[in-house]
C-alpha atoms as a PDB file:
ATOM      1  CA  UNK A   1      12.306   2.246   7.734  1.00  0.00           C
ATOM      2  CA  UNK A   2      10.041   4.287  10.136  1.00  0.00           C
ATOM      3  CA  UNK A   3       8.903   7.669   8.939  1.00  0.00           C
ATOM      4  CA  UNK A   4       8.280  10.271  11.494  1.00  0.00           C
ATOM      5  CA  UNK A   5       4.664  10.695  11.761  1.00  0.00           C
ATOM      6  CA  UNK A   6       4.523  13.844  13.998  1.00  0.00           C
ATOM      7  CA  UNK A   7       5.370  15.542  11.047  1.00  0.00           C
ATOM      8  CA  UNK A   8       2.391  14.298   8.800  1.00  0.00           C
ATOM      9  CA  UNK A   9      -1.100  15.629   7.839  1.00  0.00           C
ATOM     10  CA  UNK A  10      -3.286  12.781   8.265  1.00  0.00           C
ATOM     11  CA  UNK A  11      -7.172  14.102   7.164  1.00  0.00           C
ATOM     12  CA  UNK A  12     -10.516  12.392   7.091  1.00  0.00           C
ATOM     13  CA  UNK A  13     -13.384  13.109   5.163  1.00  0.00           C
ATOM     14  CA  UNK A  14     -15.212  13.715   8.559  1.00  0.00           C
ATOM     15  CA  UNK A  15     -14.329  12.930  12.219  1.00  0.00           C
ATOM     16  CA  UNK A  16     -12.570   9.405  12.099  1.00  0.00           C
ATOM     17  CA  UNK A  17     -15.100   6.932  12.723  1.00  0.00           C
ATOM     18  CA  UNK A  18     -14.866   2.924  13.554  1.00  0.00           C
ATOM     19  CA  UNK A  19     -15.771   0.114  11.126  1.00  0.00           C
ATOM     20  CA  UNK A  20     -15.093  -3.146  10.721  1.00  0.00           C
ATOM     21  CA  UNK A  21     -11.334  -4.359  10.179  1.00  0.00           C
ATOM     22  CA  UNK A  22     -10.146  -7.197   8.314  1.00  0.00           C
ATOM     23  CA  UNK A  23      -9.949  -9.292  11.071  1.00  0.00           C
ATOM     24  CA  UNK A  24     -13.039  -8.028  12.617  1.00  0.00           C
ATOM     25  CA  UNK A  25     -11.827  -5.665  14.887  1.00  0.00           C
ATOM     26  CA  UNK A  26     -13.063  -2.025  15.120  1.00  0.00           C
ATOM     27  CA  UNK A  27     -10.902   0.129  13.619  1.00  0.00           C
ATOM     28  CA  UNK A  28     -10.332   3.603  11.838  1.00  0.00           C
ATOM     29  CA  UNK A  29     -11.594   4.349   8.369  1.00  0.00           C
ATOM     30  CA  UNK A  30      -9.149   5.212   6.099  1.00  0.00           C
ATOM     31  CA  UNK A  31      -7.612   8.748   5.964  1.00  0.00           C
ATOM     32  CA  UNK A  32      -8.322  10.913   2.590  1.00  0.00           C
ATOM     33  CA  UNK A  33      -4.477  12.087   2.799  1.00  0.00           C
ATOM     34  CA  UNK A  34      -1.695  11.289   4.361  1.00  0.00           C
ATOM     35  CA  UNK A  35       1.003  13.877   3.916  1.00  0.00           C
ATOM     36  CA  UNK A  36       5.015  14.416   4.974  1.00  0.00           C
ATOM     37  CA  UNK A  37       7.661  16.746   3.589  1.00  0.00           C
ATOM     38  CA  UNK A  38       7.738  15.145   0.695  1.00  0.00           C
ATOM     39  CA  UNK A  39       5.085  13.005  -0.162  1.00  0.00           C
ATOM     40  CA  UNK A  40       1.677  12.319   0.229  1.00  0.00           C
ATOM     41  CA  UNK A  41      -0.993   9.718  -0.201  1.00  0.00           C
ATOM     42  CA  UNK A  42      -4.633  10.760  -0.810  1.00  0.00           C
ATOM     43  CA  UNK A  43      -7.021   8.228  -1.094  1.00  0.00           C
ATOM     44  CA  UNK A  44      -9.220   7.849  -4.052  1.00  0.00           C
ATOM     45  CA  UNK A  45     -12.942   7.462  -3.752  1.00  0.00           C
ATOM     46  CA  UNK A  46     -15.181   4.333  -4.825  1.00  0.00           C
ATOM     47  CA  UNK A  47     -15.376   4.647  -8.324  1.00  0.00           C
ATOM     48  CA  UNK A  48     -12.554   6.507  -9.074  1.00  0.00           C
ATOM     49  CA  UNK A  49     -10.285   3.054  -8.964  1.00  0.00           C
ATOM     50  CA  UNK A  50     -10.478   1.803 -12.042  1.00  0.00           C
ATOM     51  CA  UNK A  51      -9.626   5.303 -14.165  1.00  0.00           C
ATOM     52  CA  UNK A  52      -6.863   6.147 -15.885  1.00  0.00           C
ATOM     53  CA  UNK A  53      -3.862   7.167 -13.898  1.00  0.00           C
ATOM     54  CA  UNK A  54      -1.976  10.355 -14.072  1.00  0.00           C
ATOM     55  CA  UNK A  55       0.969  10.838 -16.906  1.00  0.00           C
ATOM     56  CA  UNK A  56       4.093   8.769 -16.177  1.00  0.00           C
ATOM     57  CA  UNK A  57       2.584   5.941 -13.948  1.00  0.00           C
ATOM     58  CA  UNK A  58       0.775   3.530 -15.858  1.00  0.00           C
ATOM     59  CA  UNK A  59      -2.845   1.904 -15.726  1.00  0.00           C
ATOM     60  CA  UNK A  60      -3.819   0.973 -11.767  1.00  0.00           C
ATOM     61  CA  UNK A  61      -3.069  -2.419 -11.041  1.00  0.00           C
ATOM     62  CA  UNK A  62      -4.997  -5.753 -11.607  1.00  0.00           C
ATOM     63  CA  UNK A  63      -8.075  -6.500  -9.042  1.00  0.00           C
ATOM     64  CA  UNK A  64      -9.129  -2.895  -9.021  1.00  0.00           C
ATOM     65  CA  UNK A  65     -12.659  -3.523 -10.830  1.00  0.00           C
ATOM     66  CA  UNK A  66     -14.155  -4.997  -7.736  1.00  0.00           C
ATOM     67  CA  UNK A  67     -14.458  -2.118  -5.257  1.00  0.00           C
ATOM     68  CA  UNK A  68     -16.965  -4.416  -3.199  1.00  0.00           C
ATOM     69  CA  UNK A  69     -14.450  -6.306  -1.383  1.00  0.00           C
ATOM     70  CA  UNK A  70     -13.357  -2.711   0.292  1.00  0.00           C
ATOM     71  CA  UNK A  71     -10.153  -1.987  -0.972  1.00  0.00           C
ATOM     72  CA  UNK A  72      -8.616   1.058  -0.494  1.00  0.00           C
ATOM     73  CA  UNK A  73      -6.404   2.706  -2.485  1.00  0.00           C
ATOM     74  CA  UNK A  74      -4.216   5.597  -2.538  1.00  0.00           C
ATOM     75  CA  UNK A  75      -2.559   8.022  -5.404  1.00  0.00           C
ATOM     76  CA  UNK A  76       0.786   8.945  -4.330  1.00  0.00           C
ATOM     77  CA  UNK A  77       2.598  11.860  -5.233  1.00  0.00           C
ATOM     78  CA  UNK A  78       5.451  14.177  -4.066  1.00  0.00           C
ATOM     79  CA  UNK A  79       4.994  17.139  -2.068  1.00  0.00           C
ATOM     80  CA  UNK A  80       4.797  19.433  -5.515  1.00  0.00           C
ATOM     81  CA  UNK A  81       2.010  16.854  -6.573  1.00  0.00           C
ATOM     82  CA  UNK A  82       4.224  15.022  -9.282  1.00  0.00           C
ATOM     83  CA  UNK A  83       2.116  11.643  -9.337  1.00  0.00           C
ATOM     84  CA  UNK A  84       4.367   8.943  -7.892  1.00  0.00           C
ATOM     85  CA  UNK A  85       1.795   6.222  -8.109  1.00  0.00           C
ATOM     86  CA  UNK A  86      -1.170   3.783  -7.106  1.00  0.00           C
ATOM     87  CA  UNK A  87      -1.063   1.954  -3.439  1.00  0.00           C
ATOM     88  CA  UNK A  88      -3.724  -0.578  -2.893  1.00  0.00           C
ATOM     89  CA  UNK A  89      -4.762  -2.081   0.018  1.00  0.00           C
ATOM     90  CA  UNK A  90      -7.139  -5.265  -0.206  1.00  0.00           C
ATOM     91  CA  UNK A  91      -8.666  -6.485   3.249  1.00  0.00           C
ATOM     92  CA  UNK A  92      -9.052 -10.243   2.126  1.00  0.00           C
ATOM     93  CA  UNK A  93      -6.125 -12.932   3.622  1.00  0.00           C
ATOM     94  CA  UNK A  94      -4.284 -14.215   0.387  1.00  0.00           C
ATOM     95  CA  UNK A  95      -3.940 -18.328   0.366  1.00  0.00           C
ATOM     96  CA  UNK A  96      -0.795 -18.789  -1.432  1.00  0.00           C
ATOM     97  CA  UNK A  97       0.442 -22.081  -3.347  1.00  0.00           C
ATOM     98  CA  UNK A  98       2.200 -23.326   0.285  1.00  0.00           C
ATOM     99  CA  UNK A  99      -1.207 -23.362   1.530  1.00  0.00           C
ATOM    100  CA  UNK A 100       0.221 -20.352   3.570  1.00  0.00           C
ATOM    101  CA  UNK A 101      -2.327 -17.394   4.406  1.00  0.00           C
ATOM    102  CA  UNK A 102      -1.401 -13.933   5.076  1.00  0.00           C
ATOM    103  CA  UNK A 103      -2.964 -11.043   6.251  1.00  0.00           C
ATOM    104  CA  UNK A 104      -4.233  -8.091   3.797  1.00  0.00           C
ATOM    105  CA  UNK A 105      -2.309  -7.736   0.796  1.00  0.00           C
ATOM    106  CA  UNK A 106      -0.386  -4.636  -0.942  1.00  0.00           C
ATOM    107  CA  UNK A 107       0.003  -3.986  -4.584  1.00  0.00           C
ATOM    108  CA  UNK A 108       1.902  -1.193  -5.766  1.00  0.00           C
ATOM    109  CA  UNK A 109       2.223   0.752  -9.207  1.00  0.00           C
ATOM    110  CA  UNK A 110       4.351   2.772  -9.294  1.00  0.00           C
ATOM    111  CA  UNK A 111       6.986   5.038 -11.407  1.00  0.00           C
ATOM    112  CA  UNK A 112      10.287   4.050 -12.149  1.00  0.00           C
ATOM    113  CA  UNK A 113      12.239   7.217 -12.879  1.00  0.00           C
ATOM    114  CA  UNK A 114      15.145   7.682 -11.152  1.00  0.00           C
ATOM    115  CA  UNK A 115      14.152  11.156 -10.200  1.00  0.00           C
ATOM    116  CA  UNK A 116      11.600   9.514  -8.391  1.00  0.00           C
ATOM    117  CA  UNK A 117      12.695   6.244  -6.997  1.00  0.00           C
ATOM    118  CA  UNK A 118      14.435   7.455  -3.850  1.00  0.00           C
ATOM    119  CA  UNK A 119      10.314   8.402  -2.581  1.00  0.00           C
ATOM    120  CA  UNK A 120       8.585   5.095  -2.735  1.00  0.00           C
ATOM    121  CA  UNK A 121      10.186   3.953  -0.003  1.00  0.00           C
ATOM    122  CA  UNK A 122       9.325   6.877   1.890  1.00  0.00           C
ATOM    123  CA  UNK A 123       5.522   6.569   0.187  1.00  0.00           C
ATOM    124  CA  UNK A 124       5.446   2.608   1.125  1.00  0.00           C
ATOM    125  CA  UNK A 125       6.742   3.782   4.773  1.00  0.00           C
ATOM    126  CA  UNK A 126       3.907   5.816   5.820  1.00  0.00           C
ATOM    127  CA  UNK A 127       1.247   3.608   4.755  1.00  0.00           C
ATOM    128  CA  UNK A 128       2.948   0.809   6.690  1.00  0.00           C
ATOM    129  CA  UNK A 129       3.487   3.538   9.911  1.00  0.00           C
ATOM    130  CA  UNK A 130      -0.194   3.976   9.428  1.00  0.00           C
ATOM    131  CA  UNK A 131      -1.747   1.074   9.303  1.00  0.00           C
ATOM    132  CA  UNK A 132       0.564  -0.127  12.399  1.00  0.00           C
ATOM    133  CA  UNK A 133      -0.470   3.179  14.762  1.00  0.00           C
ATOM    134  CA  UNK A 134      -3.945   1.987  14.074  1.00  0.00           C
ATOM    135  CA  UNK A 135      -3.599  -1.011  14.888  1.00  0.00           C
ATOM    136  CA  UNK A 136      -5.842  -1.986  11.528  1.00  0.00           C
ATOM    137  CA  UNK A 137      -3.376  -5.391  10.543  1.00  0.00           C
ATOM    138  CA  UNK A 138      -0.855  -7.631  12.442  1.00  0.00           C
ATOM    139  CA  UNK A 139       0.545  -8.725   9.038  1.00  0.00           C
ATOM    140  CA  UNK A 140       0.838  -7.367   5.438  1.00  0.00           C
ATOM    141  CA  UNK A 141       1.363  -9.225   2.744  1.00  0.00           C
ATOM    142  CA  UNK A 142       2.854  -8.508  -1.512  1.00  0.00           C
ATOM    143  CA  UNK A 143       4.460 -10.200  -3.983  1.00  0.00           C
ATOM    144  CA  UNK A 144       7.008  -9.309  -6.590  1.00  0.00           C
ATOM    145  CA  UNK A 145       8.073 -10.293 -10.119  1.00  0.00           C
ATOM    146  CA  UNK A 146      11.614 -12.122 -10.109  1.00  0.00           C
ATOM    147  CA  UNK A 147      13.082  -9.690 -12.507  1.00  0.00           C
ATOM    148  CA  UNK A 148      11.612  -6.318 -10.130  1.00  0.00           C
ATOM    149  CA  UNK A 149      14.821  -5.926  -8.200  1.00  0.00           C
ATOM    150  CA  UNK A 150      13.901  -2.008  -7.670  1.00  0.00           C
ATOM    151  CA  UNK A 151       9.947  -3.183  -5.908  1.00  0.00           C
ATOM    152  CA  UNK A 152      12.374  -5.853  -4.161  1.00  0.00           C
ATOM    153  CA  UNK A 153      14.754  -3.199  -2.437  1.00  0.00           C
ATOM    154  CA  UNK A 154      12.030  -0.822  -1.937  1.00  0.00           C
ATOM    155  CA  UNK A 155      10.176  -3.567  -0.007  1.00  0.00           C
ATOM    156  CA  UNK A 156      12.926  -4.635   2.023  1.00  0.00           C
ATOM    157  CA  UNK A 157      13.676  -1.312   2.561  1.00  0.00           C
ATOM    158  CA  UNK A 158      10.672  -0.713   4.415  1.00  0.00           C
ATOM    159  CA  UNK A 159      10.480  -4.031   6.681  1.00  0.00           C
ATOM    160  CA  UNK A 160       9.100  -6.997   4.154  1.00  0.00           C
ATOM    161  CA  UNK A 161      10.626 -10.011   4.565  1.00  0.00           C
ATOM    162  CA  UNK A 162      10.416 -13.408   2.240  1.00  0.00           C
ATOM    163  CA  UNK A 163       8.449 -15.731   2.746  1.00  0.00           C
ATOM    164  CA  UNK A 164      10.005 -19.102   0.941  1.00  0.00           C
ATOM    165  CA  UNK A 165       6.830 -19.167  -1.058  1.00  0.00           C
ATOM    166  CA  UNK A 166       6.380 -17.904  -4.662  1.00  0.00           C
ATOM    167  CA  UNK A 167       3.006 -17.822  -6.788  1.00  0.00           C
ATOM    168  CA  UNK A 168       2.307 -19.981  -9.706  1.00  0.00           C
ATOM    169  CA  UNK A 169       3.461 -16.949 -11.533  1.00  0.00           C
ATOM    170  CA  UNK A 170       6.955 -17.148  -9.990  1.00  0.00           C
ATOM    171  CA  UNK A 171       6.510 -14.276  -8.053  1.00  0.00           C
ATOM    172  CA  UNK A 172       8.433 -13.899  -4.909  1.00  0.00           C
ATOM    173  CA  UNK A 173       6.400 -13.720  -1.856  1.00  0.00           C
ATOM    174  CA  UNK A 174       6.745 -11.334   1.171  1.00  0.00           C
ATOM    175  CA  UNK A 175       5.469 -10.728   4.428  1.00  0.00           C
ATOM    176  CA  UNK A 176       5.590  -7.207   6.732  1.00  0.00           C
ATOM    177  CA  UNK A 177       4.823  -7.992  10.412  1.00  0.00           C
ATOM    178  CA  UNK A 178       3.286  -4.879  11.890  1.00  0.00           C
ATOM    179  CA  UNK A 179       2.984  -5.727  15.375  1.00  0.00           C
END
């Protein structure tokens, strides 16, 4: 799924600057909002991570406490500002259990309504469309629960592939090439 980005409002908190990329590349910094028709991403400053989340989406996800290792994350929310959910981005490859590394990895929470669940694609979509204009990653990488079939189709939905591999949780393991 590509979203049309000549349609979005992508802001900085000053003119975008360069800074060191995951791979050690120069690269962007993150935008403070990205924003389409219908939803937007705004990210959330250090600190701010490890809060409580809006009504209706649930406590961030699980590695949030250690800002240090640069992760960025994003609230996401529709164009009305319904909260939607948390994207997270961390920089460092993930070794999996096949001795397999991948690039920076994704976690998503997210809400489950079915008001709402026809947007995360569309949420999940622009991060991926920006991280790829900017050249910031040649390869993303999540994982999902077995029993997640909605994160699953979402995921494939937006260009994730499986990898083979699961965790020693029994997650499933997928890859987004971005190249």
């Amino acid at each position: 799924m590509t979203t049309n980005l000549i349609q979005t409002d992508i802001r900085y908190s000053g003119p975008p600057s360069t800074a060191t990329a995951v791979e050690s590349r120069q690269v962007a910094i993150p935008p403070i909002l990205i924003r389409t028709e219908t939803v937007s991403l705004k990210l959330l400053p250090s600190g701010q991570m490890s809060s409580s989340s809006p009504p209706g989406v649930g406590i961030a996800g699980k590695g949030l406490e250690s800002e240090a290792d640069g992760t960025w994350m994003w609230a996401a929310s529709t164009h009305l500002g319904t909260p939607l959910g948390f994207i997270t981005l961390c920089p460092k490859a993930t070794t999996t259990e096949c001795n397999s590394s991948f690039g920076p990895q994704l976690e998503f929470v997210c809400r489950r309504d079915a008001a709402y669940v026809h947007l995360m694609p569309k949420v999940i979509g622009v991060l991926i469309d920006w991280l790829r204009i900017h050249d910031i990653c040649m390869v993303l990488y999540t994982d999902h629960a077995e029993t997640d079939e909605q994160l699953a189709k979402w995921l494939i939905a937006t260009g994730f592939l499986y990898t083979g591999c699961r965790s020693s949780q029994g997650k499933r393991q997928m890859i987004c090439l971005l190249s």
